[in-house]
Protein backbone atom coordinates (compact mmCIF):
# COMPACT_ATOMS: atom_id res chain seq x y z
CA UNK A 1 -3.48 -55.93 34.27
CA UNK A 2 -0.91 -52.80 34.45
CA UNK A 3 0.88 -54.59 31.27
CA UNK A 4 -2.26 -54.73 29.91
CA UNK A 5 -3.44 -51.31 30.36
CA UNK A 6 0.49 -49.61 29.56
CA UNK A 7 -0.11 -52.01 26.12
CA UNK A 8 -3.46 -50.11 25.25
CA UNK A 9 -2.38 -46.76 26.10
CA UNK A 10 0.57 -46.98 23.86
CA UNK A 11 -1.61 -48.49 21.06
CA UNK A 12 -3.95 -45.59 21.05
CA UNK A 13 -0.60 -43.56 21.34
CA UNK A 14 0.90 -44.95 18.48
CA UNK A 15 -2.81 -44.80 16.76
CA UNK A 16 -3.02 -41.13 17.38
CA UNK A 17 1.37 -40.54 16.39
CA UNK A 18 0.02 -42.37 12.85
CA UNK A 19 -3.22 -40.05 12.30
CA UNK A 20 -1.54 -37.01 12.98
CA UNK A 21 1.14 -37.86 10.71
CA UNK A 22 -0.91 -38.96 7.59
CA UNK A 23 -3.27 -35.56 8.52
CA UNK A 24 -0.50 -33.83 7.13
CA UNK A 25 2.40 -33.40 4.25
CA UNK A 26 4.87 -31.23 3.94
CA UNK A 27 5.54 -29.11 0.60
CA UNK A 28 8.41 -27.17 -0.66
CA UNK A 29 7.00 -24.10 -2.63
CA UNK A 30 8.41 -23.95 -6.05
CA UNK A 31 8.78 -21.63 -8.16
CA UNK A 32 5.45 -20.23 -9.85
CA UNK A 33 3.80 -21.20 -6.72
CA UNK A 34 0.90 -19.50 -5.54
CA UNK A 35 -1.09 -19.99 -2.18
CA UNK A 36 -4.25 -20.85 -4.97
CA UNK A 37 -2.52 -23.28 -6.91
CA UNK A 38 -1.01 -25.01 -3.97
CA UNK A 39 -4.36 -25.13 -2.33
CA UNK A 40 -6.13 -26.55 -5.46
CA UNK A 41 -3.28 -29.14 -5.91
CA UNK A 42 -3.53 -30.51 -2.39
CA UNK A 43 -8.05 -29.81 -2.57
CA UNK A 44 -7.79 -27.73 0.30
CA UNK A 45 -8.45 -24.38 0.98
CA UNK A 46 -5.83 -21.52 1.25
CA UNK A 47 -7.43 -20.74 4.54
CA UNK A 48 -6.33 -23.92 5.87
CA UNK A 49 -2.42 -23.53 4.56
CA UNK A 50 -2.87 -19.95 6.25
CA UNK A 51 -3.87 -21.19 9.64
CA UNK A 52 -1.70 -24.11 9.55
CA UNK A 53 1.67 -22.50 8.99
CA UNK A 54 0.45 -19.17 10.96
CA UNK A 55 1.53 -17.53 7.27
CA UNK A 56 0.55 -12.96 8.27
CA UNK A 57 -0.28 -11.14 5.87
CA UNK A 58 0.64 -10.29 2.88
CA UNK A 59 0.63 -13.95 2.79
CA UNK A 60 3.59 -14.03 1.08
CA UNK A 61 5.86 -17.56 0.21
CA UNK A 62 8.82 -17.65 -1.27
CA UNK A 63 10.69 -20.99 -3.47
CA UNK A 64 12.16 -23.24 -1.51
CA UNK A 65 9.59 -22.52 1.75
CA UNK A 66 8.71 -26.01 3.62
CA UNK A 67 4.71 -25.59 3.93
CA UNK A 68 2.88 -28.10 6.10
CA UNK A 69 -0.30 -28.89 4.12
CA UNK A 70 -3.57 -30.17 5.97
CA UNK A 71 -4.50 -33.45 4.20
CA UNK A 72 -8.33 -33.31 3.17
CA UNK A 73 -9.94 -36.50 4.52
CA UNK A 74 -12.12 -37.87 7.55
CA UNK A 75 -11.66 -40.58 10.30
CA UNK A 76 -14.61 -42.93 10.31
CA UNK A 77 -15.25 -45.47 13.31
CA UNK A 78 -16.51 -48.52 12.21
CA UNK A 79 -20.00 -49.37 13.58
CA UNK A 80 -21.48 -53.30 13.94
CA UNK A 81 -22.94 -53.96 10.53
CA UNK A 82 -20.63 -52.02 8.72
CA UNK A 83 -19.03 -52.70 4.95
CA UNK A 84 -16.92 -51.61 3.02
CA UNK A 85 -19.89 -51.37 0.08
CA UNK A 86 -21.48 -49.45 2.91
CA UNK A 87 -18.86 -47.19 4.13
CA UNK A 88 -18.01 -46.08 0.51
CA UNK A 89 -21.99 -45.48 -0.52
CA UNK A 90 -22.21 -43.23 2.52
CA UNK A 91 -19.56 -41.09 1.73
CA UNK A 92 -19.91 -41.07 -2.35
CA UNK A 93 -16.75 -42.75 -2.60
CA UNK A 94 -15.46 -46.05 -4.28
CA UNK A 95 -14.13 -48.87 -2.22
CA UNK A 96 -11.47 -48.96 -4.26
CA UNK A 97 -9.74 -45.45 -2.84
CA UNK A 98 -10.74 -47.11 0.45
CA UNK A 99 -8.35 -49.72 0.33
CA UNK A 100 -6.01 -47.93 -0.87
CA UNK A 101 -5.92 -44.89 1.68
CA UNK A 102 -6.17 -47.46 4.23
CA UNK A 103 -3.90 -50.08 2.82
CA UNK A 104 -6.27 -52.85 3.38
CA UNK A 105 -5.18 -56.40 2.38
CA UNK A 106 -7.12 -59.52 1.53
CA UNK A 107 -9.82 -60.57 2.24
CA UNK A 108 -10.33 -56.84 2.96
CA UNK A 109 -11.83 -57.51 6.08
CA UNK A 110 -13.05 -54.46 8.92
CA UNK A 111 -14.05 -54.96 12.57
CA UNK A 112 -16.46 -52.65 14.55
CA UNK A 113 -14.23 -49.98 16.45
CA UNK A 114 -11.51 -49.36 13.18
CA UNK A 115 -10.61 -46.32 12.21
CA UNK A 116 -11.17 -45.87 8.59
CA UNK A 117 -9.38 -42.58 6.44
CA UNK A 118 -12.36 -41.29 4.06
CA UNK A 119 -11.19 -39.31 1.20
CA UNK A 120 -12.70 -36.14 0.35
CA UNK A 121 -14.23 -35.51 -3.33
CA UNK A 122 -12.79 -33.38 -5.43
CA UNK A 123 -14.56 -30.36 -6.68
CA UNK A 124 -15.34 -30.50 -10.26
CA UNK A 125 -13.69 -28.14 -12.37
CA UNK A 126 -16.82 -26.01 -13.28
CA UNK A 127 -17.22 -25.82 -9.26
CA UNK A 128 -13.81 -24.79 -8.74
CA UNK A 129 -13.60 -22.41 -10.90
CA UNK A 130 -17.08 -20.73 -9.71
CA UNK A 131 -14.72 -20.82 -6.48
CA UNK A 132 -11.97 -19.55 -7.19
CA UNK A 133 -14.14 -16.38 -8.79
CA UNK A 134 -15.23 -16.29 -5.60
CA UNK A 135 -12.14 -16.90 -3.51
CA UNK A 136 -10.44 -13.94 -5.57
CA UNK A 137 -10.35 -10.27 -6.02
CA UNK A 138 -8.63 -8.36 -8.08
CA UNK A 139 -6.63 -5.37 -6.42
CA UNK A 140 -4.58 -2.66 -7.78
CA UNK A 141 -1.17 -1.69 -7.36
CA UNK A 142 1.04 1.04 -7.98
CA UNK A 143 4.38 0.18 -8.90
CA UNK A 144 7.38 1.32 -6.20
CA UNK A 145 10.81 2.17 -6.34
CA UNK A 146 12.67 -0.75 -6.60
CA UNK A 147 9.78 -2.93 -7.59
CA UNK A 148 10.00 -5.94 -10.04
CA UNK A 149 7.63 -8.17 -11.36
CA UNK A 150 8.83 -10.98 -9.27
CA UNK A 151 9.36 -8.50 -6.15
CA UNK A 152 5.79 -7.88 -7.05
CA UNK A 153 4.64 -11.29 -7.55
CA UNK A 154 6.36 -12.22 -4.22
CA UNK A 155 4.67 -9.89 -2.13
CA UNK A 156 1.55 -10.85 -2.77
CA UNK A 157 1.66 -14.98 -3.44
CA UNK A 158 1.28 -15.43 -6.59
CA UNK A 159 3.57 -15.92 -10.01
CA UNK A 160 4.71 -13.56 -12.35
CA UNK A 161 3.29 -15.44 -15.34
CA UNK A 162 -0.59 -14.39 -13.52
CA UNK A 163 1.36 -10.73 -13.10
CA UNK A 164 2.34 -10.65 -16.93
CA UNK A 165 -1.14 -12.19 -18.42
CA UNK A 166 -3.72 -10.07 -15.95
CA UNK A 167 -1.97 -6.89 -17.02
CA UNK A 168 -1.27 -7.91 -20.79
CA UNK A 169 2.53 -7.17 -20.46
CA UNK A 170 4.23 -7.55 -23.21
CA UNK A 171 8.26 -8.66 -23.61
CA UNK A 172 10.66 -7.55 -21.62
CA UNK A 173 7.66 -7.21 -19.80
CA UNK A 174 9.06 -4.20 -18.02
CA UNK A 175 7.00 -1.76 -15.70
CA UNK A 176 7.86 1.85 -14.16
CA UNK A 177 6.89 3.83 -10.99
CA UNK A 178 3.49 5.04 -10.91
CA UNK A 179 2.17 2.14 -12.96
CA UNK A 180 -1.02 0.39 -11.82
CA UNK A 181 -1.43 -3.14 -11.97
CA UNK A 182 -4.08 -5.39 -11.39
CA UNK A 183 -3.29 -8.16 -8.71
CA UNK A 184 -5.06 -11.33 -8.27
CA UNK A 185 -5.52 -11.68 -3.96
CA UNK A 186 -7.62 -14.33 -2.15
CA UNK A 187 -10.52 -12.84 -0.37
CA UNK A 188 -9.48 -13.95 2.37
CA UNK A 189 -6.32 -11.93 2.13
CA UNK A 190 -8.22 -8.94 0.73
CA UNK A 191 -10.38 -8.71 3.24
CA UNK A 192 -7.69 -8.86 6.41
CA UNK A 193 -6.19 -6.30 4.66
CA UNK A 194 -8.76 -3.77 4.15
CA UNK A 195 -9.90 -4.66 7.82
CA UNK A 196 -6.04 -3.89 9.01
CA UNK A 197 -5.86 -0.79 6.51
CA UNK A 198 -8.69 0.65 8.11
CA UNK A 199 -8.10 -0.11 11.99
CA UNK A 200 -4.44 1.36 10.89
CA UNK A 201 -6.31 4.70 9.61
CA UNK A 202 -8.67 5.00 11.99
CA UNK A 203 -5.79 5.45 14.48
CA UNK A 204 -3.81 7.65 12.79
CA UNK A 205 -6.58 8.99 10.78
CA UNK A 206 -4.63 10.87 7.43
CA UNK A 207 -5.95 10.86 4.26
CA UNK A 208 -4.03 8.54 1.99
CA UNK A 209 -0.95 9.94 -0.19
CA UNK A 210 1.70 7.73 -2.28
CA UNK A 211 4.84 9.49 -0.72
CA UNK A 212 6.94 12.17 0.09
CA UNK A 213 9.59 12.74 -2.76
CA UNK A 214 12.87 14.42 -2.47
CA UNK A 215 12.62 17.06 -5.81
CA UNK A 216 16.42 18.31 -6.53
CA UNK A 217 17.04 22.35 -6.65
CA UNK A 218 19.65 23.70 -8.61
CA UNK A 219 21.36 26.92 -9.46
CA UNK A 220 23.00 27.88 -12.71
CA UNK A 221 25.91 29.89 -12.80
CA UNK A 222 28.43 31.14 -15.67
CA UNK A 223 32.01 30.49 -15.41
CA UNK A 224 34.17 33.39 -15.90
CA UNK A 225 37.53 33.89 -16.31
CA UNK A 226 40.15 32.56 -13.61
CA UNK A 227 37.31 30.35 -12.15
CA UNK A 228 37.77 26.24 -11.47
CA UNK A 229 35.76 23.48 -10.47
CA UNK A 230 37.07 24.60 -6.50
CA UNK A 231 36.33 27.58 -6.55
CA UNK A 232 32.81 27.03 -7.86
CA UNK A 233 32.20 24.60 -5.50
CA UNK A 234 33.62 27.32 -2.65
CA UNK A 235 31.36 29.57 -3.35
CA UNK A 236 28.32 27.72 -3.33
CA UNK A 237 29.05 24.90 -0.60
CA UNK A 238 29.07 22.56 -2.51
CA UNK A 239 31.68 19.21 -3.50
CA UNK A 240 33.73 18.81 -6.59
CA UNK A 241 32.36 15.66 -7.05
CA UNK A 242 28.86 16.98 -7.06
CA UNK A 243 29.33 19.55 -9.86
CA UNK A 244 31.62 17.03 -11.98
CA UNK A 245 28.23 14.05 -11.62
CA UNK A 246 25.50 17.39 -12.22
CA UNK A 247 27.22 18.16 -15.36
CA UNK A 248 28.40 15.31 -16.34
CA UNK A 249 31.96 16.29 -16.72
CA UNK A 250 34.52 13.96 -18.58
CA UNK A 251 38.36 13.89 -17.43
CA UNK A 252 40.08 15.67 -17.24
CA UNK A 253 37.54 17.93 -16.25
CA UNK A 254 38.34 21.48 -18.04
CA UNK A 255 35.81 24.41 -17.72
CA UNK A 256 35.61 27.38 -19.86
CA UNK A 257 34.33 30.91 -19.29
CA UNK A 258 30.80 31.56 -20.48
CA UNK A 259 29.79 27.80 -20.05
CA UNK A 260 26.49 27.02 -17.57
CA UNK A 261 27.06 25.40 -15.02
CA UNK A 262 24.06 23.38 -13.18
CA UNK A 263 24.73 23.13 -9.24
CA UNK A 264 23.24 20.77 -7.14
CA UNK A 265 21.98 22.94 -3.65
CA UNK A 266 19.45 20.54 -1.83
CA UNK A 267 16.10 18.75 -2.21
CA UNK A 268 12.83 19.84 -1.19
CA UNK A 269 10.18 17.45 -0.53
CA UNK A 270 7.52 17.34 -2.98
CA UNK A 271 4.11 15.29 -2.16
CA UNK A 272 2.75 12.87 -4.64
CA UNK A 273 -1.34 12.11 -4.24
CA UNK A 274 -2.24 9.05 -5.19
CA UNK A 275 -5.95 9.95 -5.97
CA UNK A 276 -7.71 12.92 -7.36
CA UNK A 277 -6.82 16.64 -5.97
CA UNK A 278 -9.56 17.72 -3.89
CA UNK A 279 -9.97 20.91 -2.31
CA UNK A 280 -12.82 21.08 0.92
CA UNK A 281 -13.69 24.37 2.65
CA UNK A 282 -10.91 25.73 5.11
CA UNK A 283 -13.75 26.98 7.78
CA UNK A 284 -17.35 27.09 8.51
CA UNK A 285 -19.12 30.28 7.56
CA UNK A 286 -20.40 32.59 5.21
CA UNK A 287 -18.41 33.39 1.87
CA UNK A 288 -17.77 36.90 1.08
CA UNK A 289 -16.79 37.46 -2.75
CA UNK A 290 -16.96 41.28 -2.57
CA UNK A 291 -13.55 41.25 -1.51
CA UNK A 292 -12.31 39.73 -5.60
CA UNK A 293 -14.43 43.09 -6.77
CA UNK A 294 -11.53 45.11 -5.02
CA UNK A 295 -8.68 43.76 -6.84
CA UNK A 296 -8.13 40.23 -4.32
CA UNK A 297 -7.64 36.91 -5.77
CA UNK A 298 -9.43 35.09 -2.77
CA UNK A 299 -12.25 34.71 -1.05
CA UNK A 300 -13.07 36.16 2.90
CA UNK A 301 -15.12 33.61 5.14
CA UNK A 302 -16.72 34.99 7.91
CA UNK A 303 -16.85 33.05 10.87
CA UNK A 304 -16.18 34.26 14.91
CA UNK A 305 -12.53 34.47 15.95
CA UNK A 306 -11.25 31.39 17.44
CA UNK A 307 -12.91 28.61 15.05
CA UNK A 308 -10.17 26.05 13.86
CA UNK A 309 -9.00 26.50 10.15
CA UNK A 310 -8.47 23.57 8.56
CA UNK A 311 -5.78 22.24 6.25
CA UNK A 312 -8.05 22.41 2.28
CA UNK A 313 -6.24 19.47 0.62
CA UNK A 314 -2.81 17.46 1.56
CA UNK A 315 0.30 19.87 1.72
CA UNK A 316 4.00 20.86 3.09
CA UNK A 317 3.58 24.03 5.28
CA UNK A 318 6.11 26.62 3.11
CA UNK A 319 5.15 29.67 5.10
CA UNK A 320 4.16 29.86 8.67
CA UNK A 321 3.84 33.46 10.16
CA UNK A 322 3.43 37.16 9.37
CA UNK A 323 7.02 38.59 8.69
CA UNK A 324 6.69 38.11 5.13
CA UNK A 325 6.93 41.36 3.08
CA UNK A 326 4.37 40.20 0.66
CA UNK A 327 1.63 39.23 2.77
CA UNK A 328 2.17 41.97 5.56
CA UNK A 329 -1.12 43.17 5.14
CA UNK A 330 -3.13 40.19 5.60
CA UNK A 331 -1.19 39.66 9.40
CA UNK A 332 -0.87 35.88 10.54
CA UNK A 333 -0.68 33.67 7.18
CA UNK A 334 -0.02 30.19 6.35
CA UNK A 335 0.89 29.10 2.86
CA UNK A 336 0.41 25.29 1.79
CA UNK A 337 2.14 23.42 -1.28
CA UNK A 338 0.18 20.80 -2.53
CA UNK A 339 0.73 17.86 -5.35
CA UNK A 340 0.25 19.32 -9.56
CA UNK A 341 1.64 23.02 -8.34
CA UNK A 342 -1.31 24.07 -6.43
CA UNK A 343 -0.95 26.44 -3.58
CA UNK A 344 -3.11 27.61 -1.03
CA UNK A 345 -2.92 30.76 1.48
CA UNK A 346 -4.93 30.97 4.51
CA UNK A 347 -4.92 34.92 6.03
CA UNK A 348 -5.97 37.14 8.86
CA UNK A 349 -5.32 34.28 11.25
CA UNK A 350 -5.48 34.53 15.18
CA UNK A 351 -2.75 31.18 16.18
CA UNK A 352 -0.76 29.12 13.81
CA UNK A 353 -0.34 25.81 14.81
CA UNK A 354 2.04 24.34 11.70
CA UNK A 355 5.70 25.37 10.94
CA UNK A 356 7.98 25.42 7.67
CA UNK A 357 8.25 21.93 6.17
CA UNK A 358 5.48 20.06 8.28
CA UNK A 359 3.68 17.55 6.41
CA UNK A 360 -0.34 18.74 7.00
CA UNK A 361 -3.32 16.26 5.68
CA UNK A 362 -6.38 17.38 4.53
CA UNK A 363 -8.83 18.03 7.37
CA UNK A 364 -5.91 19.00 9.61
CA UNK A 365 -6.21 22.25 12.03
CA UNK A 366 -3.79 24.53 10.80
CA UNK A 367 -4.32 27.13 13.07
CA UNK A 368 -7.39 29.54 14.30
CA UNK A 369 -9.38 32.42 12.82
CA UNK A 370 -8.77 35.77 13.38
CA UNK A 371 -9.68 39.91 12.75
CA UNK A 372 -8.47 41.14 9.88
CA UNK A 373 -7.54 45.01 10.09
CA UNK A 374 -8.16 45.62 5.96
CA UNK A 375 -12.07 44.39 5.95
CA UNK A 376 -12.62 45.04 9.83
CA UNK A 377 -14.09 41.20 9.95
CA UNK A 378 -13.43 37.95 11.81
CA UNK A 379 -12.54 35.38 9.84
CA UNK A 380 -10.67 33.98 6.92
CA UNK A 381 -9.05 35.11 3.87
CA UNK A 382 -8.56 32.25 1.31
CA UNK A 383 -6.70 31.79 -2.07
CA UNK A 384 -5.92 29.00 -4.03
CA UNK A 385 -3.02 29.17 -6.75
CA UNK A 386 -1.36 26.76 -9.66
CA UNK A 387 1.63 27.09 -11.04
CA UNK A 388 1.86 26.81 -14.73
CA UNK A 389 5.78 27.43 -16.28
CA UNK A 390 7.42 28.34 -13.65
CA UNK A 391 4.23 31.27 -12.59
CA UNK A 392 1.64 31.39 -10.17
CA UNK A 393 -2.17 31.84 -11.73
CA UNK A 394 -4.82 32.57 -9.44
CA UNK A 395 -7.91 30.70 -9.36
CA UNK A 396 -11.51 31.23 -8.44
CA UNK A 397 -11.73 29.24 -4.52
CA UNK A 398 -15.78 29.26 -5.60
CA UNK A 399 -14.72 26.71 -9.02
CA UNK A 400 -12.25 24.58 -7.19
CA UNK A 401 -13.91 24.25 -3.64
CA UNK A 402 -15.95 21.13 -2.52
């Protein structure tokens, strides 16, 4: 009886080792390969490849990858008065792909108890397409540094032929930085990711922006007589090699006097926006334009000292304090650069709570307001600014102001 029982147990072992096997293949990704066209290949869903090889997101597969695909069928027990006519007419199949999943030989004969594989249907193609319309949305993306169409095509699952015919690239199909693409994305995928994008900003809570980018800033000088490529260098702390790859300098490297030299000093970070400029109010209160009838280029809003100031649009901090010459009279000031050569300068305040070079996001307290000794208020004097060759024009806060 033991014998007997160890027997059954490793039948229904061995029964279970077979099932799990056949409920799966493996598949090595080739190239082209999307998470879609895998998924229709096999008639399963991209969900189930997903969940199955615990892919994160971006989702992303790569040629050569060993996926383990889900096969799409179902394990039928055969009951007493079962067929095979039977079984099939049930489950809209023919008896035909019976056999054959099952590898039934003659006389094709089934016994109450036997586990039978039942294929799946495929969709029809006017169903899968419907499906796929509805399994897919189209994102955009803006090219990157660095960024290829395959790099591209990589990232987010799918080939670079869908890449090249969504966008209507033409040959050498070649793309720059700042270009927008449209990318095919499950919805599945879409939707994890706009769920993770917004649990991410809801912790950190910034407005979005594309990227801090370091601008170069240069001096020009003119070489005069007894001067060399040292000496230049010297004198403005900078390397040989630097001026030589500025200027483009050939071997063996002779200056003359009177020639310009460009010299290489530092970068500055420069913030690109990857949506529309928007300017919002600074602080709460009541606007006073009087001030613009006196000869200022702002606005004064009056508010009680103490209220935070906010930060009007995305910006570097390029002033922080009240030593500046230029703005003496208007006490503790804060001066923001902003994306397109905008600038804004927030006045009269009480505490600054930014320095030189911070990063600031729209909606960010910048510091507090304060009395201002030249209108005998509490408040905030505001200007806005663009530069426009190499000038600053002042603009009207009331026409640019949300």
């Amino acid at each position: 009886m033991k014998i007997s029982k160890f027997l059954i147990n490793l039948l229904f072992l061995l029964v279970f080792l077979a099932h799990s096997a056949a409920a799966q293949v493996t598949y090595t990704v080739k190239r082209g390969d999307s998470l879609l066209k895998i998924a229709k290949k096999f008639n399963v869903t991209t969900t189930d490849i997903i969940i199955k090889n615990r892919l994160k997101p971006p989702y992303t597969i790569y040629p050569g990858q060993k996926l383990k695909i889900p096969v799409n069928e179902k394990i039928y027990t055969v009951k007493r008065g079962d067929s095979l006519e039977k079984i099939a007419k049930r489950f809209g199949v023919s008896v035909k792909e019976l056999i054959k999943l099952n590898r039934l030989r003659k006389p094709y004969r089934i016994y109450p108890g036997q586990k039978l594989k039942i294929p799946v249907k495929r969709i029809s193609s006017n169903k899968t397409t419907s499906k796929k319309k509805r399994e897919t949305e189209i994102i955009t993306y803006r090219v990157r540094k660095g960024d290829s169409i395959k790099k591209i095509a990589r990232k987010f699952g799918i080939s670079e032929k869908e890449v090249i015919k969504l966008n209507k690239l033409k040959r050498p199909y070649r793309i720059y930085v700042g270009q927008k693409l449209k990318i095919p994305v499950s919805k599945e995928t879409y939707l994890k990711n706009a769920q993770t994008t917004k649990q991410n900003s809801s912790k950190t809570s910034p407005p979005k922006y594309s990227m801090l980018r370091k601008v170069p800033i240069y001096k020009y000088y003119r070489v005069r007589p007894g001067d060399s490529i040292g000496k230049i260098a010297r004198k403005f702390g900078v390397s040989v090699k630097s001026i030589i790859r500025t200027n483009r300098l050939k071997k063996p490297y002779i200056i003359r006097p009177g020639q310009r030299l460009k010299i290489l000093i530092g970068y500055k970070d420069r913030l690109a926006l990857n949506r529309p400029i928007e300017f919002k109010m600074p602080l709460d209160g009541q606007i006073d334009t009087t001030i613009r009838e006196k000869g200022y280029k702002g606005i004064f809003i009056i508010a009680p000292p103490g209220e935070p100031v906010k930060a009007s649009e995305v910006g570097i901090v390029k002033f922080a304090g009240k030593d500046d010459r230029l703005l003496k009279k208007y006490g503790n000031v804060v001066i923001l650069e902003h994306p397109q050569g905008y600038t804004t300068i927030y006045a009269s305040l009480d505490k600054i709570n930014v320095k030189p070079g911070q990063l600031v996001h729209r909606g960010e307290v910048i510091g507090t307001s304060g009395v201002s000794g030249d209108w005998g208020r509490s408040g905030l004097y505001f200007e806005i600014s663009r530069i426009h060759n190499k000038k600053a024009y002042p603009l009207n806060p009331l026409e640019v102001l949300r």
